[in-house]
Protein backbone atom coordinates (compact mmCIF):
# COMPACT_ATOMS: atom_id res chain seq x y z
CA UNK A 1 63.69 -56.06 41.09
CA UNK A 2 67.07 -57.39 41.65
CA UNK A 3 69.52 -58.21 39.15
CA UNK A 4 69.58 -62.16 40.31
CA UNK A 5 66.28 -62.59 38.83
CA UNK A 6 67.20 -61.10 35.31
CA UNK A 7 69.70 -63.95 34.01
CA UNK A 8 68.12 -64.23 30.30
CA UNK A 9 68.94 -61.65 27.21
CA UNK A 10 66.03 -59.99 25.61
CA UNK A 11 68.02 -59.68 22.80
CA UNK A 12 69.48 -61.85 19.99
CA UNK A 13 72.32 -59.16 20.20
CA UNK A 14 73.04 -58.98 23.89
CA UNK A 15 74.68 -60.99 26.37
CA UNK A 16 74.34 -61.38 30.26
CA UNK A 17 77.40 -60.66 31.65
CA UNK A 18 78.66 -61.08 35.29
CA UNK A 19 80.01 -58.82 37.76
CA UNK A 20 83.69 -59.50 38.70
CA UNK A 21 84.30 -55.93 40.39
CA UNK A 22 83.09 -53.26 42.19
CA UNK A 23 85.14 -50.27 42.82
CA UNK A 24 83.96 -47.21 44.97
CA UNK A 25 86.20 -44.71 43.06
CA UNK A 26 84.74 -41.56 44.25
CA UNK A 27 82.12 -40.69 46.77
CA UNK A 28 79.60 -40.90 43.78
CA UNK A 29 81.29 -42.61 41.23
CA UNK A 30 82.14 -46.45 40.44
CA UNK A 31 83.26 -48.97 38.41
CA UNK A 32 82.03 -52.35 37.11
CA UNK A 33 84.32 -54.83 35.98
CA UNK A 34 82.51 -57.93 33.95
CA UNK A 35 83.26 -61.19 33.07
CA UNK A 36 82.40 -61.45 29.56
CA UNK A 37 81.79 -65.16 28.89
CA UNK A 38 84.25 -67.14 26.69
CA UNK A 39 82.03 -67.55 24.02
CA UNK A 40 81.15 -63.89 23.36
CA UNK A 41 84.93 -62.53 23.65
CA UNK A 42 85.19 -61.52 20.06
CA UNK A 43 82.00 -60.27 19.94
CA UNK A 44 82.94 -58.09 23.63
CA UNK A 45 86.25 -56.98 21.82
CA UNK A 46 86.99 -53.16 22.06
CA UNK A 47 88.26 -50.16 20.83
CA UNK A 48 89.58 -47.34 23.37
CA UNK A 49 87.30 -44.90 23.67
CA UNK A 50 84.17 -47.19 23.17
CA UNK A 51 81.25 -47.68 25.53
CA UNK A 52 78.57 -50.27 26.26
CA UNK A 53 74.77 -50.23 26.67
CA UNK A 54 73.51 -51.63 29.76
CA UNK A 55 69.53 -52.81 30.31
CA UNK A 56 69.01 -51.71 34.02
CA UNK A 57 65.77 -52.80 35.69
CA UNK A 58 62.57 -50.70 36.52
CA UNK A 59 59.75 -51.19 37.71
CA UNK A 60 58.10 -48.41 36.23
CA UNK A 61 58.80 -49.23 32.89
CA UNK A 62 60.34 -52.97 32.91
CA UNK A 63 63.93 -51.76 31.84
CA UNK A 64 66.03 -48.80 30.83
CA UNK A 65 69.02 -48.91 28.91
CA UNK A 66 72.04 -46.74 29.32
CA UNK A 67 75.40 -46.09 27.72
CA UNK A 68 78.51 -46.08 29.89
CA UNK A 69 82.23 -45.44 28.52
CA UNK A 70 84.70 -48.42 28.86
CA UNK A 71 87.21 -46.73 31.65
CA UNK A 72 89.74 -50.08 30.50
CA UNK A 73 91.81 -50.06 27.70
CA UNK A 74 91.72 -53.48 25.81
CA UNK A 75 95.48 -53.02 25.50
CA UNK A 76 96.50 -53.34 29.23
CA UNK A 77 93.51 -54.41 31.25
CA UNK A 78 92.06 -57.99 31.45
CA UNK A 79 88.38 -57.13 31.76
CA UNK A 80 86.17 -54.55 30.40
CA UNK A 81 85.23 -52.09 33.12
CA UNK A 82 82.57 -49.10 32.71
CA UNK A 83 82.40 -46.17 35.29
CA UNK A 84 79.50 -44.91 36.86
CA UNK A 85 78.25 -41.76 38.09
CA UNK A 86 75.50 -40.63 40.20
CA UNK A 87 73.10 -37.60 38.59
CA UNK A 88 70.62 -35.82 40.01
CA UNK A 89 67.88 -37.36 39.17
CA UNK A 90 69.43 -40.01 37.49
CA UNK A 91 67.69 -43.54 37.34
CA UNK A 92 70.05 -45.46 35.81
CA UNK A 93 73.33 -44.17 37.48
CA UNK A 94 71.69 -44.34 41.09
CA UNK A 95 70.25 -47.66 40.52
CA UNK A 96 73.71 -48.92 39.45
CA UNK A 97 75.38 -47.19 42.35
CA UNK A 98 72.78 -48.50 44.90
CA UNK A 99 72.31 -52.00 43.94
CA UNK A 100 75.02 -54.02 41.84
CA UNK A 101 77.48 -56.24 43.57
CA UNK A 102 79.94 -58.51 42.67
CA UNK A 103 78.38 -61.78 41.31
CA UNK A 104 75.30 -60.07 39.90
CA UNK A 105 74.50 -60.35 36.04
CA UNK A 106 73.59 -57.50 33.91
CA UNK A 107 72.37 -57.70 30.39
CA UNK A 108 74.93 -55.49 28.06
CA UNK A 109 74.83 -54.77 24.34
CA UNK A 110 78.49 -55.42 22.50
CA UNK A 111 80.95 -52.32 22.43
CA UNK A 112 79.98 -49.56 19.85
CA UNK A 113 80.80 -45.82 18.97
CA UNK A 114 83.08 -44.37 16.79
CA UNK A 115 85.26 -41.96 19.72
CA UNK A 116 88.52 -44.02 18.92
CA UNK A 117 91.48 -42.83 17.55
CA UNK A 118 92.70 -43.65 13.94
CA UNK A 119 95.90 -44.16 15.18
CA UNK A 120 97.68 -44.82 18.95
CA UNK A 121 101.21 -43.45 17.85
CA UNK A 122 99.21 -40.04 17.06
CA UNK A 123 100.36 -37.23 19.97
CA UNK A 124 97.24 -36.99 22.10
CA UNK A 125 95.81 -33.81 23.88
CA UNK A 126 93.20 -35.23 26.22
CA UNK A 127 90.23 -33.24 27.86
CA UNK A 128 87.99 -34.36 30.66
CA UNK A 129 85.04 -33.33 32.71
CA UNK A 130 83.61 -35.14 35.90
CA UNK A 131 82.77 -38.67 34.32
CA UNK A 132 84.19 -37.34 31.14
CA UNK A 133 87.35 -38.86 31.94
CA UNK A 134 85.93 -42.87 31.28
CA UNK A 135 86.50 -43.03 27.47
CA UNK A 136 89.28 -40.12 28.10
CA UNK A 137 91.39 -42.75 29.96
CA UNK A 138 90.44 -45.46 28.28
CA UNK A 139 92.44 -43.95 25.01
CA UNK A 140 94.81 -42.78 27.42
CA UNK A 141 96.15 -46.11 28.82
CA UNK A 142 96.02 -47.60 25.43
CA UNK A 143 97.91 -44.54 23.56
CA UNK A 144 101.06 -45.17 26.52
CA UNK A 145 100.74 -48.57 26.55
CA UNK A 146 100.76 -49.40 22.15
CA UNK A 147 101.49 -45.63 20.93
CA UNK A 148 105.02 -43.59 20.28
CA UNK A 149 103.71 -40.46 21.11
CA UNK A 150 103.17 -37.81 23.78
CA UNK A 151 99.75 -37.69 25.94
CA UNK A 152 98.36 -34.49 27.58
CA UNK A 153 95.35 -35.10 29.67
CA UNK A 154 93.73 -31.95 31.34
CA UNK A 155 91.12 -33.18 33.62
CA UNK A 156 88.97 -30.64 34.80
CA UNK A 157 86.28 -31.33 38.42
CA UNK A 158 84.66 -29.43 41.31
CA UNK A 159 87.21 -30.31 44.06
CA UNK A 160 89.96 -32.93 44.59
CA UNK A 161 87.98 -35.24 46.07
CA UNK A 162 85.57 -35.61 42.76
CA UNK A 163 88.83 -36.61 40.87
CA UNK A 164 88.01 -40.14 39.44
CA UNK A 165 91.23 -41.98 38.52
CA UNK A 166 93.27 -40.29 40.79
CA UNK A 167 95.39 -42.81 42.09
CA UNK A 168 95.28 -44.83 38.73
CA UNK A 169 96.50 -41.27 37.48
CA UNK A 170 98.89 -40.99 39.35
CA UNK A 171 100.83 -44.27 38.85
CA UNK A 172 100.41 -43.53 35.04
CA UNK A 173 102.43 -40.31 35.57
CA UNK A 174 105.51 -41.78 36.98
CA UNK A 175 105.19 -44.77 34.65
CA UNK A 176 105.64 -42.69 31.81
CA UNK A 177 107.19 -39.76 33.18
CA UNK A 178 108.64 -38.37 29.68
CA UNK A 179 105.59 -38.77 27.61
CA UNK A 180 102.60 -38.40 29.54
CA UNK A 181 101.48 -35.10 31.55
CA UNK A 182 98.42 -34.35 33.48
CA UNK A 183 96.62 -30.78 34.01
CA UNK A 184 94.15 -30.76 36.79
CA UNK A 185 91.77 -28.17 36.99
CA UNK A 186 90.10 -27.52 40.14
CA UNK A 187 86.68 -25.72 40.57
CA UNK A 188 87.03 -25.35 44.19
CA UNK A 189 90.33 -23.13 43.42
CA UNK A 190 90.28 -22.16 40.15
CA UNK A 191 86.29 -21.43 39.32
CA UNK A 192 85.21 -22.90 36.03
CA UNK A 193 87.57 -22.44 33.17
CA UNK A 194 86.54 -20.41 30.32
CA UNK A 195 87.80 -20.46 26.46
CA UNK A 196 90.70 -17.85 26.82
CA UNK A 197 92.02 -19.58 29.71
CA UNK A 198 92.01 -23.28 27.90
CA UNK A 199 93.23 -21.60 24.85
CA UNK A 200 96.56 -20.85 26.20
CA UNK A 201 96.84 -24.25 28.04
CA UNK A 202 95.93 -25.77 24.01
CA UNK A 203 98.52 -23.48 22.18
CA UNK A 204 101.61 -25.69 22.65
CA UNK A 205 99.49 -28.98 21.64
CA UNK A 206 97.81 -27.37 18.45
CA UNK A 207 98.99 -30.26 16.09
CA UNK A 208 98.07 -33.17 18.48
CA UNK A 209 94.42 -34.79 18.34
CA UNK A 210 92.34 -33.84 20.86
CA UNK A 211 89.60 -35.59 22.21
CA UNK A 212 86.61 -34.30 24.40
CA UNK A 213 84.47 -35.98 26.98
CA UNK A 214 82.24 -33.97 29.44
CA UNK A 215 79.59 -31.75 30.04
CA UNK A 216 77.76 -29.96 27.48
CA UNK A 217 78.91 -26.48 28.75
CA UNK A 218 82.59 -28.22 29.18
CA UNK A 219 82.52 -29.20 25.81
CA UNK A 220 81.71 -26.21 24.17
CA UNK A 221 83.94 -24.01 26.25
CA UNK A 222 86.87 -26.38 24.67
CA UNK A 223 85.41 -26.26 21.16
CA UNK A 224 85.83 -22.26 21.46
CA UNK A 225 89.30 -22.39 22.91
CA UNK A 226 90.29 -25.05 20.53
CA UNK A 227 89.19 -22.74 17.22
CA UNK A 228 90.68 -20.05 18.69
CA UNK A 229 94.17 -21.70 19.51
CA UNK A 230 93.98 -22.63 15.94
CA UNK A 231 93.55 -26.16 15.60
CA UNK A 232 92.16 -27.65 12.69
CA UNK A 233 88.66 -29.30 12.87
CA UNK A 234 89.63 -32.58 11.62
CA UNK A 235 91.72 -32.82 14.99
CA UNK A 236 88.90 -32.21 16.81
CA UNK A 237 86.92 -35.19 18.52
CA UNK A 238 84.15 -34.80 20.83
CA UNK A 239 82.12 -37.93 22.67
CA UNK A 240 78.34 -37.14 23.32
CA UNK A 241 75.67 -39.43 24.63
CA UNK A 242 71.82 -38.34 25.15
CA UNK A 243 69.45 -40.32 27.19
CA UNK A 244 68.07 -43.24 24.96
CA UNK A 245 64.53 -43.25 25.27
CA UNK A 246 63.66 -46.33 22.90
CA UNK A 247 64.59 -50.04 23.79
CA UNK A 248 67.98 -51.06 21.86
CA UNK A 249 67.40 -54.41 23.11
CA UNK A 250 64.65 -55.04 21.26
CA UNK A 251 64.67 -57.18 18.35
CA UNK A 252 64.75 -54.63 15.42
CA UNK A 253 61.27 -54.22 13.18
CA UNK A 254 61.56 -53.91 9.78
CA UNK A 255 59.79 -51.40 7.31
CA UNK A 256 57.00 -53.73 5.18
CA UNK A 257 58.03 -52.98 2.01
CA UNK A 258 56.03 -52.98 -1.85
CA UNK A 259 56.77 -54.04 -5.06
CA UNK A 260 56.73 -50.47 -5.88
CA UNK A 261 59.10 -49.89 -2.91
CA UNK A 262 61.86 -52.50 -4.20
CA UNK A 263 61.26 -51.11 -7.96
CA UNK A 264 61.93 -47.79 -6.26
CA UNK A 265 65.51 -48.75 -4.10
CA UNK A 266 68.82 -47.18 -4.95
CA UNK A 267 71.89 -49.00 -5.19
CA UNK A 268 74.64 -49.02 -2.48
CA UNK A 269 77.76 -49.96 -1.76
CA UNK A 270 78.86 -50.26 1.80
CA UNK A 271 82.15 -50.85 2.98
CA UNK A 272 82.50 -52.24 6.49
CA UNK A 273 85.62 -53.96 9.05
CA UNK A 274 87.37 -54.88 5.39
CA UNK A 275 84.23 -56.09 3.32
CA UNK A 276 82.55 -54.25 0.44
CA UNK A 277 78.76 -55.15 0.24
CA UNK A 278 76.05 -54.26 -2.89
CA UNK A 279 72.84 -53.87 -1.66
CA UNK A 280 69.30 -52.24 -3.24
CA UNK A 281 68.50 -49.89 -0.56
CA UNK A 282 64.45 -48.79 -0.55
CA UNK A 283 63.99 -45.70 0.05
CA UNK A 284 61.34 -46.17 3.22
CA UNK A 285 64.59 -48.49 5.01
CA UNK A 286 67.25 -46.85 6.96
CA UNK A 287 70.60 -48.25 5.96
CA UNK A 288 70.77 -50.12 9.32
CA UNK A 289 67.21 -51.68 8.55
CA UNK A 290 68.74 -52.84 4.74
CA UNK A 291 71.95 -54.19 6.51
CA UNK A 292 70.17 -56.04 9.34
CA UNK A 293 67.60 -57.42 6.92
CA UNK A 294 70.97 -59.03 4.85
CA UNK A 295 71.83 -60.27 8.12
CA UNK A 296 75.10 -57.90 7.80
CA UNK A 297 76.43 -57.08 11.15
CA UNK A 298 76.56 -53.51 11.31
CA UNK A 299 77.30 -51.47 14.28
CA UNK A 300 74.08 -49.67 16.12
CA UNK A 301 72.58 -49.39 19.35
CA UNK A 302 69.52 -46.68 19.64
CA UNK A 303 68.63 -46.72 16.72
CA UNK A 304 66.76 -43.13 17.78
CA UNK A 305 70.03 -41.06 16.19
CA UNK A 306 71.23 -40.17 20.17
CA UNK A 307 74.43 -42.56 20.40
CA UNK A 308 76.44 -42.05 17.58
CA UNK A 309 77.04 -46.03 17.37
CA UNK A 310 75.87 -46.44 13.62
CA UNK A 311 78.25 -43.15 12.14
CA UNK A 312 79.27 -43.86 8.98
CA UNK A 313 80.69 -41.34 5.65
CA UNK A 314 78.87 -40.91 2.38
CA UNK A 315 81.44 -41.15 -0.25
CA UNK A 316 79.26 -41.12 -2.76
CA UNK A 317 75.88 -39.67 -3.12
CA UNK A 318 73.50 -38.15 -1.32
CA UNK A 319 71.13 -39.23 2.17
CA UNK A 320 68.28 -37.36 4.27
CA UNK A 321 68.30 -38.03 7.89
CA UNK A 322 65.20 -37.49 10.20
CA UNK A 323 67.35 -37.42 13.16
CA UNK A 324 70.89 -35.72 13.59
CA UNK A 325 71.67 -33.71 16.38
CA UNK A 326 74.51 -35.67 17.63
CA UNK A 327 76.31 -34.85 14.72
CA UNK A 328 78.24 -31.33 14.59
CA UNK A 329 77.00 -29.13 11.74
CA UNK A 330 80.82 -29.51 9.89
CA UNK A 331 80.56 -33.61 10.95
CA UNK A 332 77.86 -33.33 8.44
CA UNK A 333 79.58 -31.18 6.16
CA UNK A 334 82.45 -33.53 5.73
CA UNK A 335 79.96 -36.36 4.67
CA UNK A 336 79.26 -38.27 8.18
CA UNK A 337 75.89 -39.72 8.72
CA UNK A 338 74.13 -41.87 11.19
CA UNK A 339 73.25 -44.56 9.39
CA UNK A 340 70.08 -45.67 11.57
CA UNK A 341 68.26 -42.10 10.39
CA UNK A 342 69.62 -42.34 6.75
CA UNK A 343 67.72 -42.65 3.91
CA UNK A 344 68.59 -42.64 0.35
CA UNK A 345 68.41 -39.26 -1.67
CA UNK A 346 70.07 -39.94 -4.73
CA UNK A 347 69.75 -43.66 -7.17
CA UNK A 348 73.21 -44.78 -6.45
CA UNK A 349 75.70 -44.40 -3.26
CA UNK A 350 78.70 -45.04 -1.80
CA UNK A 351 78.70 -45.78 2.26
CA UNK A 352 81.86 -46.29 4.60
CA UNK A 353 81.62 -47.77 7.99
């Protein structure tokens, strides 16, 4: 299957889109720039730090869909532009890497995910793995190019020539000389870091935000050196993707629901991009199901609880999820939920997207 034969969305939601780059970044790495077409530009608008689903052909199983990190920032590049990079045993990335060239059309889900910062004038310390570095950048470009404040980016890889970005690094660094610095961390030389070692590299940064993208070893290795360096949890921001193994782009199903059902439903309040809305929530619905079925455009992609899209905060009341793993145990301590698992616990609730 080639991609000039799939030029028609599945989805109510998603839009074809047309590749206006290809960039050979690494020896198994990269990027796609797209041409997002006129009409869907507000729709396509991003946050740094945000990725995109992608439905990649297969003829085992139709499709597969995929979540890549936007590598642009929407502050300083014209197009949106995800990176790619070959696994072993990875369908998606080695189709993507084999195939796509420029003037192909891919089907792609609007931006989602909630590994943004609050603020670009916040200091920034950055950490990267491999591929890691796509959203990393991403907030990176846009912190120098809107923020006030300082940037640290340590970008950790097997050797120098797995160093995505390098060049674009580079340039960055003697653009903005006095606010941005880069730590490179190099397997080949170094061996793999551990959590005493990143500790004292974290130390000076301890009241900047720090945001994580890697793998899951990486990850947790920074988590440790971060606690033990002494910054505070709520500074703390970590992007995690699992494989989706549903079909985002299908057209959601809803839950038939009873009399008894609707006589059942709790009462919520959701407040999303500036809007409060007051909806009876049954208790069989997810909150994504009640919001879609109100024709309320909420953010989601899986819908299977592995992509973090749909993260919301309970400010009031009380939910269950059935699926939550993508959330850290004190992400659900401080109230966040993924509202495609959630389900009302208590009669009344208070939801912020």
């Amino acid at each position: 299957m080639t991609m000039a034969t799939v030029d028609v969305p599945r989805s109510s939601r998603s839009v074809m889109v047309r590749v206006s780059g290809v960039i050979e970044e690494t020896a198994d790495a990269r990027s796609l720039v797209f041409d997002v077409p006129a009409d869907a530009a507000e729709r396509f608008a991003y946050k740094p730090g945000q990725f995109l689903t992608l439905r990649i052909p297969s003829e085992l199983t139709g499709s597969v869909a995929r979540c890549y990190s936007l590598a642009s920032s929407p502050l300083s590049d014209s197009e949106p532009k995800v990176t790619v990079k070959r696994t072993v045993d990875g369908y998606g990335s080695n189709w993507l890497c084999d195939n796509i060239t420029v003037g192909d059309t891919i089907e792609v889900l609007p931006p989602s995910g909630v590994f943004t910062p609050a603020s670009l004038d916040d200091d920034f310390l950055l950490w990267g793995a491999g591929s890691g570095i796509t959203p990393v950048i991403s907030i990176l470009k846009s912190a120098l190019s809107a923020g006030s404040g300082n940037v640290v980016l340590i970008y950790a890889n097997r050797d120098e020539d797995s160093v995505i970005f390098a060049d674009e690094l580079r340039e960055l660094a003697a653009q903005f000389p006095a606010r941005l610095t880069i730590v490179h961390w190099l397997e080949s030389l170094q061996g793999r870091p551990n959590a005493e070692q990143l500790a004292a590299l974290a130390v000076p940064f301890i009241e900047y935000e720090s945001f994580m993208c890697g793998p899951g070893a990486f990850m947790d290795t920074v988590h440790q050196a971060l606690a033990s360096a002494g910054v505070p949890r709520d500074r703390v921001h970590a992007e995690v993707f699992n494989s989706l193994s549903g079909d985002p782009f299908a057209e959601a199903q809803l839950v038939e629901l009873t009399a008894e059902d609707a006589a059942d439903a709790a009462m919520v309040e959701v407040q999303l991009d500036g809007e409060t809305h007051n909806l009876t929530w049954p208790r069989k619905q997810t909150l994504v199901d009640v919001m879609l079925g109100k024709g309320i455009d909420v953010p989601f992609s899986c819908q299977e609880g592995e992509c973090g899209s749909c993260a919301a905060t309970v400010v009031e009341g009380a939910v269950e999820m059935t699926t939550c793993a993508i959330l850290e145990p004190e992400d659900i301590e401080a109230g966040y939920i993924l509202a495609c698992q959630a389900r009302p616990a208590t009669d009344a609730l208070k939801i912020a997207f």
